[in-house]
N, C-alpha and C. Protein backbone atom coordinates (compact mmCIF):
# COMPACT_ATOMS: atom_id res chain seq x y z
N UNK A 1 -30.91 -52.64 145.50
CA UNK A 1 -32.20 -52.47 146.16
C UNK A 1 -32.90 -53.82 146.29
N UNK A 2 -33.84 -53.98 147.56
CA UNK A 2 -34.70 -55.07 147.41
C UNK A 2 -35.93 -55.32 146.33
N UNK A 3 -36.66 -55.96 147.07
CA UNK A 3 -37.75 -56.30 146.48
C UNK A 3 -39.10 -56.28 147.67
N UNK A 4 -40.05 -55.53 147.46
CA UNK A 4 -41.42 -55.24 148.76
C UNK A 4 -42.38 -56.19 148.31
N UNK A 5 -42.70 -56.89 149.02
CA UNK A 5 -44.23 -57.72 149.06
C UNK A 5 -45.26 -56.70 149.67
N UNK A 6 -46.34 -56.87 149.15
CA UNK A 6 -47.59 -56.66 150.15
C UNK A 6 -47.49 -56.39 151.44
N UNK A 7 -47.30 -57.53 152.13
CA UNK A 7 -47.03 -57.53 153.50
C UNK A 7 -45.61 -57.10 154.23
N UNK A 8 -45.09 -56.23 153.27
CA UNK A 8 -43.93 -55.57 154.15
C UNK A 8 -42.98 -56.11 154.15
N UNK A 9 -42.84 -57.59 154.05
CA UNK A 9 -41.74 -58.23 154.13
C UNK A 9 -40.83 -58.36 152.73
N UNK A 10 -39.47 -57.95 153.06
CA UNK A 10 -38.31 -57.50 151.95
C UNK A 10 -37.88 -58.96 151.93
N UNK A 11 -37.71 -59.09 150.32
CA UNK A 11 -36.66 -60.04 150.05
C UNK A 11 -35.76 -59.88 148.76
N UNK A 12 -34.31 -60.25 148.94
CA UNK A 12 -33.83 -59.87 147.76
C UNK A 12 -34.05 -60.46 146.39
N UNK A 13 -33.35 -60.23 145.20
CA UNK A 13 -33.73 -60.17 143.98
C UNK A 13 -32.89 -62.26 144.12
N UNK A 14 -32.12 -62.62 145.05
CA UNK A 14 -31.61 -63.54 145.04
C UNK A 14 -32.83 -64.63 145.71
N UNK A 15 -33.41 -63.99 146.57
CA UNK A 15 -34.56 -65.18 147.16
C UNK A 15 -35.38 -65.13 146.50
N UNK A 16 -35.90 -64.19 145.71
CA UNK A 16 -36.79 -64.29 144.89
C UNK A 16 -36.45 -65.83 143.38
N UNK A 17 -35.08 -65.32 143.53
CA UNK A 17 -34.90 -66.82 142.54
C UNK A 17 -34.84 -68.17 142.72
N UNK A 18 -35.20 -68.47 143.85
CA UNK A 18 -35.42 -69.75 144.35
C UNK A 18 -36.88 -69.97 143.98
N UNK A 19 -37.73 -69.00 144.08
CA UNK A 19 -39.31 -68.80 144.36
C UNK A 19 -40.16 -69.14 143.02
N UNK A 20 -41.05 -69.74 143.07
CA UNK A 20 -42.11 -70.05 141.59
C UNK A 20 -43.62 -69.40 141.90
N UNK A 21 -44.26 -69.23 140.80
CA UNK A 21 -45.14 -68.58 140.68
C UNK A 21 -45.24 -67.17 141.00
N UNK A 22 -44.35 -66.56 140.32
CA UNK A 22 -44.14 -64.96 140.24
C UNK A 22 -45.16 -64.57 138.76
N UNK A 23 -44.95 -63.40 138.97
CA UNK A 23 -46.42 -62.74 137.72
C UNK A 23 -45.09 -61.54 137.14
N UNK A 24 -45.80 -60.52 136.66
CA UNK A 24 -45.17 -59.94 135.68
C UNK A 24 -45.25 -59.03 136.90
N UNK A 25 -45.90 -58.17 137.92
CA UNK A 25 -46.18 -57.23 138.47
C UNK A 25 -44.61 -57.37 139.87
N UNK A 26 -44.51 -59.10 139.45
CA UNK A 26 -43.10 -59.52 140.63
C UNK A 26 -42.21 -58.67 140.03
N UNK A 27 -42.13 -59.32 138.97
CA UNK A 27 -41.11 -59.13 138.19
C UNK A 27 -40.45 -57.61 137.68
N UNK A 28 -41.64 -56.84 137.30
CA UNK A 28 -41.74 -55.32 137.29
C UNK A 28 -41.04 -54.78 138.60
N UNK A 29 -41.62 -55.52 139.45
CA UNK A 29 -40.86 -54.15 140.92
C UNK A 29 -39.46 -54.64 141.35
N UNK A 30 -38.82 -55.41 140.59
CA UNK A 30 -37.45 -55.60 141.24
C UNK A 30 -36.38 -54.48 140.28
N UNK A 31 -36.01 -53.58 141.43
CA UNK A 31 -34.71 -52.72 141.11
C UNK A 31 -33.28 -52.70 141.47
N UNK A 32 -32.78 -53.78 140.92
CA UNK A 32 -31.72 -53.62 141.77
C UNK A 32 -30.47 -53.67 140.78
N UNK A 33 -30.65 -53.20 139.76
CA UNK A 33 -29.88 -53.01 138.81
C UNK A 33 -28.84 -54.39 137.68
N UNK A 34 -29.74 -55.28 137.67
CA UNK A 34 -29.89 -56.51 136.73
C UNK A 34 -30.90 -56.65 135.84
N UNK A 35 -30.88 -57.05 134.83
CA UNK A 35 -31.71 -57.65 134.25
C UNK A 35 -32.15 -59.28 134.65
N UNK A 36 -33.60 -59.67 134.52
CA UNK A 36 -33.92 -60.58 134.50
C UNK A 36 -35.00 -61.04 133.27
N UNK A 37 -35.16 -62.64 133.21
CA UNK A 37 -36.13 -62.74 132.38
C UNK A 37 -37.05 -63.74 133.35
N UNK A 38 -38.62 -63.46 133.32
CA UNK A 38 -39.47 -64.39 134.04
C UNK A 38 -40.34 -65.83 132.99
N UNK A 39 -39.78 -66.63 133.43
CA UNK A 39 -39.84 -68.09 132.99
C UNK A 39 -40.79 -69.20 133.37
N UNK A 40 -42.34 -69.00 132.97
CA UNK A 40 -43.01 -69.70 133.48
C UNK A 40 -42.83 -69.63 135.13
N UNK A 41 -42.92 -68.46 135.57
CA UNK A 41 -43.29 -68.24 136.69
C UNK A 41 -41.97 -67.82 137.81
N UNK A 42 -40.45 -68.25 136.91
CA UNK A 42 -39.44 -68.26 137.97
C UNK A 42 -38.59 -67.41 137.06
N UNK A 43 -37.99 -66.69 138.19
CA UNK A 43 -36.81 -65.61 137.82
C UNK A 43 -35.45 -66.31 137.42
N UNK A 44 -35.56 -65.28 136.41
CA UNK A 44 -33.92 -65.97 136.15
C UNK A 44 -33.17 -64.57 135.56
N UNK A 45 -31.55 -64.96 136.09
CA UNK A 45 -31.13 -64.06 135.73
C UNK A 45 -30.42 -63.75 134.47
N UNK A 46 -30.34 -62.40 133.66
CA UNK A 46 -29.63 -62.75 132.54
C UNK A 46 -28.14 -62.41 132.75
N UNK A 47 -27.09 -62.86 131.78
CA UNK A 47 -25.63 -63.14 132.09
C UNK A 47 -25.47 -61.68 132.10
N UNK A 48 -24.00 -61.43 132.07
CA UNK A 48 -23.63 -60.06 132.20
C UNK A 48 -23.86 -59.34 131.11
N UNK A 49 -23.36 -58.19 130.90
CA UNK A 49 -23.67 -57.37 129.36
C UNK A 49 -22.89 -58.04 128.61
N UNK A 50 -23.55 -58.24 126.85
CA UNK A 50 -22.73 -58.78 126.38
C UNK A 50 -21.56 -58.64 125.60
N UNK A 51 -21.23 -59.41 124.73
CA UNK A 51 -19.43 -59.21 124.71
C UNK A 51 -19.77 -57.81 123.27
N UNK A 52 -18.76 -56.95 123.25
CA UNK A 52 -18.78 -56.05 121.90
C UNK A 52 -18.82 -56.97 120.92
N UNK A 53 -18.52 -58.08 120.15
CA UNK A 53 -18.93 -58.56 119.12
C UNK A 53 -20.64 -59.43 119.05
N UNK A 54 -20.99 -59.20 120.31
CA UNK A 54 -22.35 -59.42 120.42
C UNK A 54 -23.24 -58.55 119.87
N UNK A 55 -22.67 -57.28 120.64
CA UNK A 55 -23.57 -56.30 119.92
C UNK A 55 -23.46 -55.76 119.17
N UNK A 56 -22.11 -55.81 118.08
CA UNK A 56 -21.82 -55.32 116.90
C UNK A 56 -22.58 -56.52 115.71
N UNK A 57 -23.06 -57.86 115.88
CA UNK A 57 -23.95 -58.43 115.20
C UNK A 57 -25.25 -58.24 115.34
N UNK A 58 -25.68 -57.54 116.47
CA UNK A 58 -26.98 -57.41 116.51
C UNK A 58 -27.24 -55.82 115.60
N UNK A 59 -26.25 -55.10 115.84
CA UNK A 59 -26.71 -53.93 115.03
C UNK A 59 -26.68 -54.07 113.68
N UNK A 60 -25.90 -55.03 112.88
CA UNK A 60 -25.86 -55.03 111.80
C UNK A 60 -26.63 -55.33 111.25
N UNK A 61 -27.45 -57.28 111.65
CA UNK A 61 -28.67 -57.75 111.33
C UNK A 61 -29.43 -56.48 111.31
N UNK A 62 -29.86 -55.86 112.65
CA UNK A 62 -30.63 -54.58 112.78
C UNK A 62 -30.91 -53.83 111.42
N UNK A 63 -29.57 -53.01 111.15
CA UNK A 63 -29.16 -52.08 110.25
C UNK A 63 -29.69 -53.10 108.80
N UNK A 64 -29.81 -54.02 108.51
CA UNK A 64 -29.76 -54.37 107.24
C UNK A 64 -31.27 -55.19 107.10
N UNK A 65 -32.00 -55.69 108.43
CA UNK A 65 -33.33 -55.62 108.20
C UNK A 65 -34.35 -53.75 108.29
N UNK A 66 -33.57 -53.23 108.51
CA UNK A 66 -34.43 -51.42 108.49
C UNK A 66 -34.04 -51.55 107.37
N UNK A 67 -33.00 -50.96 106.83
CA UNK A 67 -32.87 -51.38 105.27
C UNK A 67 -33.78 -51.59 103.91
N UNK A 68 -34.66 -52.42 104.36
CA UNK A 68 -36.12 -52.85 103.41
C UNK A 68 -37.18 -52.94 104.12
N UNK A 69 -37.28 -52.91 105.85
CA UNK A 69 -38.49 -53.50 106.71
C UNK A 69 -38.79 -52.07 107.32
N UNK A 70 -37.77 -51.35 107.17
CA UNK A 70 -38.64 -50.56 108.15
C UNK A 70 -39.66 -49.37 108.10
N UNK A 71 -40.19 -49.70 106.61
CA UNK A 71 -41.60 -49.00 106.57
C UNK A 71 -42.48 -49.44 106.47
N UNK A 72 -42.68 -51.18 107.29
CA UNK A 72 -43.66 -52.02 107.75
C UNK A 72 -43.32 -52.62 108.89
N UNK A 73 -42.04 -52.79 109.31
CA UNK A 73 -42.14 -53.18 110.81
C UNK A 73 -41.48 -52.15 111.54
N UNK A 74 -41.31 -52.17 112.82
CA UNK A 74 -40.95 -51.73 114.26
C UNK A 74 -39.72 -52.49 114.50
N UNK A 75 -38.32 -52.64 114.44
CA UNK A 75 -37.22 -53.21 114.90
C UNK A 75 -36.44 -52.47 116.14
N UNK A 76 -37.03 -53.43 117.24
CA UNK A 76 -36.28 -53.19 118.80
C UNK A 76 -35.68 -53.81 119.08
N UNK A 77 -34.84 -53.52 120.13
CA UNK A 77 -33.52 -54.62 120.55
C UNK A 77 -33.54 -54.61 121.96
N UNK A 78 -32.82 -55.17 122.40
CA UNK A 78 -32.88 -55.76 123.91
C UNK A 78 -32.14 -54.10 124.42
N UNK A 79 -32.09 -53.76 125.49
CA UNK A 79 -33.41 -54.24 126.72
C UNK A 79 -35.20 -54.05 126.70
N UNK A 80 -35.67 -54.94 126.06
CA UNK A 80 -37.23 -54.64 126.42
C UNK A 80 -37.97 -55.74 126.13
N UNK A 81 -39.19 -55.70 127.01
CA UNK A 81 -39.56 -56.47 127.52
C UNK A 81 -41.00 -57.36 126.92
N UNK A 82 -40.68 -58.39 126.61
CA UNK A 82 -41.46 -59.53 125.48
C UNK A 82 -42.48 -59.92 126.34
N UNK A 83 -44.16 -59.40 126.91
CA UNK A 83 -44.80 -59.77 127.90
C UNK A 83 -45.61 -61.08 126.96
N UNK A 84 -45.16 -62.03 127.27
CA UNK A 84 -45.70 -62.98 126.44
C UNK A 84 -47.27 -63.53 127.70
N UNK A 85 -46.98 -63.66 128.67
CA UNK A 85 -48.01 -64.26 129.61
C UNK A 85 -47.85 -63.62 130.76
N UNK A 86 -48.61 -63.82 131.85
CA UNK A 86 -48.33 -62.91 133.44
C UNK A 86 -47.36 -63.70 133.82
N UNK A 87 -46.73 -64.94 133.27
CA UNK A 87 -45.94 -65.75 133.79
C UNK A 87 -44.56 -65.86 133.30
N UNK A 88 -44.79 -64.93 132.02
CA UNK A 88 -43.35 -65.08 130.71
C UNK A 88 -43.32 -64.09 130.59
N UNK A 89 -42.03 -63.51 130.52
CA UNK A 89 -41.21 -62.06 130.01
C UNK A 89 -40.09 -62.49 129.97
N UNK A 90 -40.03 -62.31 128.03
CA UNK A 90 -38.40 -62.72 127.44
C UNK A 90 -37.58 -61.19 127.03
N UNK A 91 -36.76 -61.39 127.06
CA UNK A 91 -36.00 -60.13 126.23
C UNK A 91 -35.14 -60.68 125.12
N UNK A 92 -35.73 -60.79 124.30
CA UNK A 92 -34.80 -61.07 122.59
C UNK A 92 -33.54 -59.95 122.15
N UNK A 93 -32.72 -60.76 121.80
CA UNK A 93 -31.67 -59.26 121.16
C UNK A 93 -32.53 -58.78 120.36
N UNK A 94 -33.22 -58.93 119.31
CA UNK A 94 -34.03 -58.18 118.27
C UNK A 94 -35.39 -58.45 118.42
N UNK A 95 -36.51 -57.71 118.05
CA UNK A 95 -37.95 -57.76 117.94
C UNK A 95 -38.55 -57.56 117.03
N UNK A 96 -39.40 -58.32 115.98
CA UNK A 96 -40.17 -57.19 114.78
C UNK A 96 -41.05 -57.26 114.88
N UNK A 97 -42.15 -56.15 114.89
CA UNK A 97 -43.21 -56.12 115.26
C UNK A 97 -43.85 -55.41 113.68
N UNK A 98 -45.10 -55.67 113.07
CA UNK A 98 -45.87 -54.97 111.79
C UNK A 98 -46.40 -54.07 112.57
N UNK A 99 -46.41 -52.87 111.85
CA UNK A 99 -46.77 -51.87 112.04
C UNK A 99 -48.39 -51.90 111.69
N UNK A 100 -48.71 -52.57 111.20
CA UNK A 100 -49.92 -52.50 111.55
C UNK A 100 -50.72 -53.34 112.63
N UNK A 101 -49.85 -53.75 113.66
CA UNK A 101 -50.26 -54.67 115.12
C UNK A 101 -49.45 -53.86 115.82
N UNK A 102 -49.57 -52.30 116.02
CA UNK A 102 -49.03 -51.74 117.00
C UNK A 102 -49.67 -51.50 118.15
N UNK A 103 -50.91 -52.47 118.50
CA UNK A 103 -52.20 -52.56 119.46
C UNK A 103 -51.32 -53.31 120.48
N UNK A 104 -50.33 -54.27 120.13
CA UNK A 104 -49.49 -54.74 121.03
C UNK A 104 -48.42 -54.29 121.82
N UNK A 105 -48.09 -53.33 121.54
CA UNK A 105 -46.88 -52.13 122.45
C UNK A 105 -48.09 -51.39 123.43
N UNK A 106 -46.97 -51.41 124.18
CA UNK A 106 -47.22 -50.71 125.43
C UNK A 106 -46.21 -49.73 125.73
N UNK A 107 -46.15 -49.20 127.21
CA UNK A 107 -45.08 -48.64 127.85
C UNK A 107 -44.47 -49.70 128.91
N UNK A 108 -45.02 -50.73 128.80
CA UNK A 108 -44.34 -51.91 129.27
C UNK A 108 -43.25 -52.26 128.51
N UNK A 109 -44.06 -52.73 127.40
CA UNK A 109 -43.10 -53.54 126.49
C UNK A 109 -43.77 -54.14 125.53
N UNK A 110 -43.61 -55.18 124.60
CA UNK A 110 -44.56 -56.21 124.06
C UNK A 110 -45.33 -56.76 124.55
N UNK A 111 -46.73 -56.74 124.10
CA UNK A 111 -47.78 -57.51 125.05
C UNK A 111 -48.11 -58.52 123.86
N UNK A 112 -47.73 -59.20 124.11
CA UNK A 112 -48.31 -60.88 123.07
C UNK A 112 -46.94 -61.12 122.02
N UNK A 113 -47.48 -61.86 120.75
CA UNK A 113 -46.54 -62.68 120.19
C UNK A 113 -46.13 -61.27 119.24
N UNK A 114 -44.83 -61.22 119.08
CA UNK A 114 -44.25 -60.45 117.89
C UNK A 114 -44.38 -61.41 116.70
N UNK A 115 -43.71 -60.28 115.26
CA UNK A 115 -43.99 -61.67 114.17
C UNK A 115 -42.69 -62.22 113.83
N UNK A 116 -41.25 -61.50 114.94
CA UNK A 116 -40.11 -62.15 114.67
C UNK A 116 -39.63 -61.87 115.91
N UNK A 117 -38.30 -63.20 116.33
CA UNK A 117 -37.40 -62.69 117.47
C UNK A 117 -35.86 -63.13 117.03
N UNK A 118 -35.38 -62.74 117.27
CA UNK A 118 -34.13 -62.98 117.31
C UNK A 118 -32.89 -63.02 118.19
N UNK A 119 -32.16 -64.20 118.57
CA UNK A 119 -31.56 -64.36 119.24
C UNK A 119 -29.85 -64.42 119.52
N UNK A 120 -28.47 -63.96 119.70
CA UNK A 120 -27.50 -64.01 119.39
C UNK A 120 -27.12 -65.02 120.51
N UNK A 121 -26.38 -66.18 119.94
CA UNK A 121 -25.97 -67.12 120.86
C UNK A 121 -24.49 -66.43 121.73
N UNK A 122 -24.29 -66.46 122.72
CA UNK A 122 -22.93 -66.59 123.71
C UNK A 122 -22.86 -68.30 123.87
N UNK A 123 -21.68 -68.31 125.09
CA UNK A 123 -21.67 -69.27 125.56
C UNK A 123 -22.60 -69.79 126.84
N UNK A 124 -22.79 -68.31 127.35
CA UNK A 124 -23.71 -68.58 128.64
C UNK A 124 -25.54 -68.65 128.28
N UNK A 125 -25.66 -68.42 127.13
CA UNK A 125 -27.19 -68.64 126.81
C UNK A 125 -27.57 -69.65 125.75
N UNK A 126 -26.24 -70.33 125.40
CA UNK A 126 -26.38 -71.34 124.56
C UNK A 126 -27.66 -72.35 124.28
N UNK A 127 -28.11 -72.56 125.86
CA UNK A 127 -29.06 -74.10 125.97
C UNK A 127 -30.34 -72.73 126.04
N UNK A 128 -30.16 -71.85 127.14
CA UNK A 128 -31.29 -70.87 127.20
C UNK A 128 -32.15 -70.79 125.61
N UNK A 129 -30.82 -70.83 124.79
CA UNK A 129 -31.72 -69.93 123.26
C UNK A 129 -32.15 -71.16 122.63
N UNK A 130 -31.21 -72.28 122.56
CA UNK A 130 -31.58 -73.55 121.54
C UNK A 130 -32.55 -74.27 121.91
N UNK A 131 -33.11 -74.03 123.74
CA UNK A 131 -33.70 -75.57 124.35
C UNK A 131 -34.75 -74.40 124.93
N UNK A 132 -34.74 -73.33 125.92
CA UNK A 132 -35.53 -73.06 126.76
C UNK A 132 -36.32 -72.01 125.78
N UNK A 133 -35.89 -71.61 125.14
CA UNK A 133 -36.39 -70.50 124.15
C UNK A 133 -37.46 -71.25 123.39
N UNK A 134 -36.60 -71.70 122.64
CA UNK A 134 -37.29 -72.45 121.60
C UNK A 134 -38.94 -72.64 122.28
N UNK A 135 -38.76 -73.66 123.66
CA UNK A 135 -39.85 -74.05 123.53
C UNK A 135 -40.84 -72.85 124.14
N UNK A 136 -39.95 -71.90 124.90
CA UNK A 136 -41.29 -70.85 125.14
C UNK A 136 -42.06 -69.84 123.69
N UNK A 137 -40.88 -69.35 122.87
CA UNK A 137 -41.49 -68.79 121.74
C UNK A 137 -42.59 -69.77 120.71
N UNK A 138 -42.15 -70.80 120.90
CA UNK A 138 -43.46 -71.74 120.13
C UNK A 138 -44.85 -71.90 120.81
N UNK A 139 -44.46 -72.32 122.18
CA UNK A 139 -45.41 -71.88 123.27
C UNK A 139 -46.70 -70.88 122.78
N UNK A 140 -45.66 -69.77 122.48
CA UNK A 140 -46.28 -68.29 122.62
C UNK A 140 -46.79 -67.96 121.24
N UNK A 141 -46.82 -68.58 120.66
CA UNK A 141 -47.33 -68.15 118.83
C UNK A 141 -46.28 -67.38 118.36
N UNK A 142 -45.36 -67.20 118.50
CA UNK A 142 -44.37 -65.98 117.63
C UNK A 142 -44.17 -67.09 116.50
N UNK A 143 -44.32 -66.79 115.53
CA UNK A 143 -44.43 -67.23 113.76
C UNK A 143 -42.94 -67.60 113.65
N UNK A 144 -41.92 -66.82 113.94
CA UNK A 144 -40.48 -66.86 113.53
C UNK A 144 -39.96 -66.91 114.22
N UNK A 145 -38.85 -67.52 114.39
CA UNK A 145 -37.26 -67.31 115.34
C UNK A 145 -35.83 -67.60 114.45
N UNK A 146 -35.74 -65.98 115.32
CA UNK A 146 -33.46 -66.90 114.34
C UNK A 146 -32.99 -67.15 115.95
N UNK A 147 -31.58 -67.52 115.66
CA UNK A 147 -30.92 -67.98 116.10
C UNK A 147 -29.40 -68.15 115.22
N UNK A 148 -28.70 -66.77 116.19
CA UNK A 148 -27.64 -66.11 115.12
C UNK A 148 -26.03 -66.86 116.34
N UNK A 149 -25.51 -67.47 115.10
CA UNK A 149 -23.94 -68.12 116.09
C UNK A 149 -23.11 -66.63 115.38
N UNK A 150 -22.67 -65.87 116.64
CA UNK A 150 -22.16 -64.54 116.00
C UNK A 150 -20.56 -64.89 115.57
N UNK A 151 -19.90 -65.96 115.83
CA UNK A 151 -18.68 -66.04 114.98
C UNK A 151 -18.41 -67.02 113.84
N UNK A 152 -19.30 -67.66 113.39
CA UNK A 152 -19.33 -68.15 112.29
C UNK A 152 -20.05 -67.68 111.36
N UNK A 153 -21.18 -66.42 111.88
CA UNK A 153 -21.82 -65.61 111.18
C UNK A 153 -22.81 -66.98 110.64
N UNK A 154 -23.85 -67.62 111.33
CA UNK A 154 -24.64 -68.63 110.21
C UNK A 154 -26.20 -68.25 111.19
N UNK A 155 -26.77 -68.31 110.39
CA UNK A 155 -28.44 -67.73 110.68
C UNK A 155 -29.13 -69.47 110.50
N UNK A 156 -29.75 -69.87 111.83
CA UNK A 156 -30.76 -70.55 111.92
C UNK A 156 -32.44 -69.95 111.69
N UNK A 157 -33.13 -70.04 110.67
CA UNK A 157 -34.81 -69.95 110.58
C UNK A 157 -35.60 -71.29 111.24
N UNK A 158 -35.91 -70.48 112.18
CA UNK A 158 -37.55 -71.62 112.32
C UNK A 158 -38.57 -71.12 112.53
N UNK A 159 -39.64 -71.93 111.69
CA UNK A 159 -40.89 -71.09 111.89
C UNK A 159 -41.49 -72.12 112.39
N UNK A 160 -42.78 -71.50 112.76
CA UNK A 160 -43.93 -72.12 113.83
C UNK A 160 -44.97 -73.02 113.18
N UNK A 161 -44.66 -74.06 113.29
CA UNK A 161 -45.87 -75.39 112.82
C UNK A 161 -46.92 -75.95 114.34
N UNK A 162 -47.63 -75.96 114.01
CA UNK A 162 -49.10 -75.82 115.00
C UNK A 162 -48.15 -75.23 116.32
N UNK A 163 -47.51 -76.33 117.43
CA UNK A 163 -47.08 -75.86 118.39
C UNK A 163 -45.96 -75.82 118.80
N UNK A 164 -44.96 -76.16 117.55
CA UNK A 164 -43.83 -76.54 117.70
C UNK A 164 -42.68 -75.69 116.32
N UNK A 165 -41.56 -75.49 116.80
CA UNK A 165 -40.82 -75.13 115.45
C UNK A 165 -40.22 -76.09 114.80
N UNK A 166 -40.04 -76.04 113.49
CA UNK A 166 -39.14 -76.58 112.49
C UNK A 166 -38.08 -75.85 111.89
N UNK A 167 -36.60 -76.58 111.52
CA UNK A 167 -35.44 -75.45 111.27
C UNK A 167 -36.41 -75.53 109.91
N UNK A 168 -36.33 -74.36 109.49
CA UNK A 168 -36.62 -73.76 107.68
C UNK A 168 -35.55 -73.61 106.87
N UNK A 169 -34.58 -73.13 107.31
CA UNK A 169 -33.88 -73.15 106.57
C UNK A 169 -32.06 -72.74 107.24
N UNK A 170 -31.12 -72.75 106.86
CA UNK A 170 -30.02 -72.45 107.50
C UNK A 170 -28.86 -71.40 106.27
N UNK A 171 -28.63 -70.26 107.01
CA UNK A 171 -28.14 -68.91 106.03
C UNK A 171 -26.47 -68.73 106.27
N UNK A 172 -25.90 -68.75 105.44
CA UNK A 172 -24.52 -68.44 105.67
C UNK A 172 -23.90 -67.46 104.37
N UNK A 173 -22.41 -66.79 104.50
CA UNK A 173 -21.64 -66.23 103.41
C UNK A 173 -22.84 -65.07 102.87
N UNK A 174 -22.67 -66.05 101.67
CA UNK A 174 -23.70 -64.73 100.40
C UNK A 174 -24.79 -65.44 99.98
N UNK A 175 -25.53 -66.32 100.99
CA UNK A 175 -26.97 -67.01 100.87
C UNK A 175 -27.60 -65.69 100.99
N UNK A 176 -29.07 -65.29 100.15
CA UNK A 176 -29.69 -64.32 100.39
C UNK A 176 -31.07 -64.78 101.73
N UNK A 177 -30.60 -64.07 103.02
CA UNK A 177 -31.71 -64.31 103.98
C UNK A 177 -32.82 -63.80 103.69
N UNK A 178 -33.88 -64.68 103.65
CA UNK A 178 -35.10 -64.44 103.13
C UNK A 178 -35.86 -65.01 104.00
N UNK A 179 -37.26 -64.68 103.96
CA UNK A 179 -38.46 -65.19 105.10
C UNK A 179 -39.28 -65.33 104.53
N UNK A 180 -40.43 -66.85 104.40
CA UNK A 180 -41.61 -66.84 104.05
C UNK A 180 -42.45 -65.86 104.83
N UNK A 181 -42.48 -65.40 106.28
CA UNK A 181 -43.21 -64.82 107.12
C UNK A 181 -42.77 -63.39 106.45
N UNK A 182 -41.56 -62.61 106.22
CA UNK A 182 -41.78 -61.67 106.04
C UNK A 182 -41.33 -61.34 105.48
N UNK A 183 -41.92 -60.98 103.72
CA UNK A 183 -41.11 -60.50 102.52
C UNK A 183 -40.35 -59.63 102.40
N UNK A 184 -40.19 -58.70 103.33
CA UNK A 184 -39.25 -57.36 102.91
C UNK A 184 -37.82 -57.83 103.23
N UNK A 185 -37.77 -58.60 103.64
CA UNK A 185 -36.24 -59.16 104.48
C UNK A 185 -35.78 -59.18 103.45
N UNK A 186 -34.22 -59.32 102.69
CA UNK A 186 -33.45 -59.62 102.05
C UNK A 186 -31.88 -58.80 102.28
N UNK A 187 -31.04 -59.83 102.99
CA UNK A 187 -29.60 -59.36 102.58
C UNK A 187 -28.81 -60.93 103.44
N UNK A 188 -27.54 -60.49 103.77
CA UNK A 188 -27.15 -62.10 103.50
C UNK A 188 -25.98 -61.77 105.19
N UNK A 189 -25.62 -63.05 105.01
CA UNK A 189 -24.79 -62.56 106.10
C UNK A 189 -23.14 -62.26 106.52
N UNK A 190 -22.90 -62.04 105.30
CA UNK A 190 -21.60 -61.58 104.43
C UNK A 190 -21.59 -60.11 104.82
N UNK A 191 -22.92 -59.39 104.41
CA UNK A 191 -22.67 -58.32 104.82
C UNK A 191 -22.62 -57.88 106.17
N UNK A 192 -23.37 -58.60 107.02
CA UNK A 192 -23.21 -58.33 108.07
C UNK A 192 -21.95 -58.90 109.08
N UNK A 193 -21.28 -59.70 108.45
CA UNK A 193 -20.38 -60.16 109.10
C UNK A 193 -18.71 -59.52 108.49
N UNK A 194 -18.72 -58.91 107.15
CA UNK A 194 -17.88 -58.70 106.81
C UNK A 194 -17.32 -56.85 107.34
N UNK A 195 -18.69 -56.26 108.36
CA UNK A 195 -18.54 -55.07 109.10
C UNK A 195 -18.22 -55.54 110.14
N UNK A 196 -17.69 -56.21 110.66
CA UNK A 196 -17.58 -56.74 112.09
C UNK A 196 -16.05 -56.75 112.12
N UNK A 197 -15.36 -56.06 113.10
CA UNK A 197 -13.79 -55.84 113.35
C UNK A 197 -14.08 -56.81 113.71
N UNK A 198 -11.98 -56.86 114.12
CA UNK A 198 -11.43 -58.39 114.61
C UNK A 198 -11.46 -57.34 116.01
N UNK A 199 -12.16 -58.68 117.13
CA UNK A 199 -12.14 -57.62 118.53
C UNK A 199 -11.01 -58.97 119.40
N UNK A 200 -10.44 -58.08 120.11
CA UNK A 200 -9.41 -58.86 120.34
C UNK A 200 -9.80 -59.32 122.29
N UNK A 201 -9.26 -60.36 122.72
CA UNK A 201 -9.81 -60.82 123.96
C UNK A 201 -7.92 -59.99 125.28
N UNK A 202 -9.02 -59.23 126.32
CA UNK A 202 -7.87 -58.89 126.87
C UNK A 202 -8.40 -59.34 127.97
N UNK A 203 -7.17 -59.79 129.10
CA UNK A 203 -7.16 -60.38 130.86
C UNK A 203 -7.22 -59.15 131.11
N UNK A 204 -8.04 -58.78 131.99
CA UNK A 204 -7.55 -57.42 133.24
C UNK A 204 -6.84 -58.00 133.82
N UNK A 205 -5.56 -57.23 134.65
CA UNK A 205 -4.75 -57.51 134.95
C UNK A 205 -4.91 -56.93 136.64
């Protein structure tokens, strides 16, 4: 499907990505069965779905922060939508939100800074998560960010100093992951990596 302006005139979800100064309301009416994320004003698209060992690390982190968090935070996962500004909408693999700042959900999505995000690196979002991320979640006040390499299983922490992040700390094996920002966290990444089959890479033929 396209995309309708005001004035009637259709353009696709592809001309639209050439285009700057889009709002969230752009961004909302495109259906055409992609995901996108809006980036200081410009569309971008996200890569394809990701690989099964992508999302078999995100459920686990998941599964093992509910574990102790989740009778103070809210843990969501991608697809949904991080309304950080009329100009920014990220989609994080993971979200934590305190349950007692549930003034920030919508039926949109997140409206402002969560108090965690989390990110699983591929190859195609590599610079997206380390370089473009980075600087929009600091941007945006979010307190925390990981930044998970899903086959070496190693957890990057950075938290938010005035406007910028600093690594905090770096988690691997049977280090216990822990958060100054949010005490209930605790488990390591042994466990979460040691549920993870061997997934094997096949050519379609």
């Amino acid at each position: 499907m396209g995309y309708k302006y005001k004035n009637n005139n259709y353009k696709s979800s592809k001309d639209l990505m050439k285009e700057s100064g889009l709002t969230y309301d752009d961004y909302a009416s495109i259906d055409d069965g992609n995901y996108y994320e809006l980036a200081g004003g410009k569309l971008e698209m996200m890569s394809p779905a990701p690989s099964v060992n992508h999302q078999l690390v995100v459920y686990e982190i998941q599964k093992n922060i509910a574990r102790s968090c989740e009778s103070d935070y809210l843990i969501l996962f991608a697809p949904v939508d991080v309304i950080l500004s009329n100009t920014e909408v990220r989609q994080p693999d993971l979200v934590l939100v305190n349950r007692k700042r549930l003034d920030i959900l919508s039926n949109r999505g997140i409206e402002g800074a969560p108090d965690l995000v989390v990110e699983i690196l591929s190859p195609s979002t590599l610079k997206r998560d380390k370089i473009d991320k980075l600087k929009s979640y600091a941007k945006s006040q979010i307190p925390e960010y990981w930044i998970v390499e899903p086959v070496s299983g190693i957890l990057e922490e950075y938290i938010l100093h005035t406007e910028h992040y600093e690594l905090f700390n770096v988690f691997q094996n049977n280090e216990q992951v822990t958060s100054p920002q949010i005490p209930c966290i605790s488990f390591t990444m042994s466990e979460v990596m040691n549920n993870i089959p061997t997934i094997k890479d096949h050519d379609i033929e």
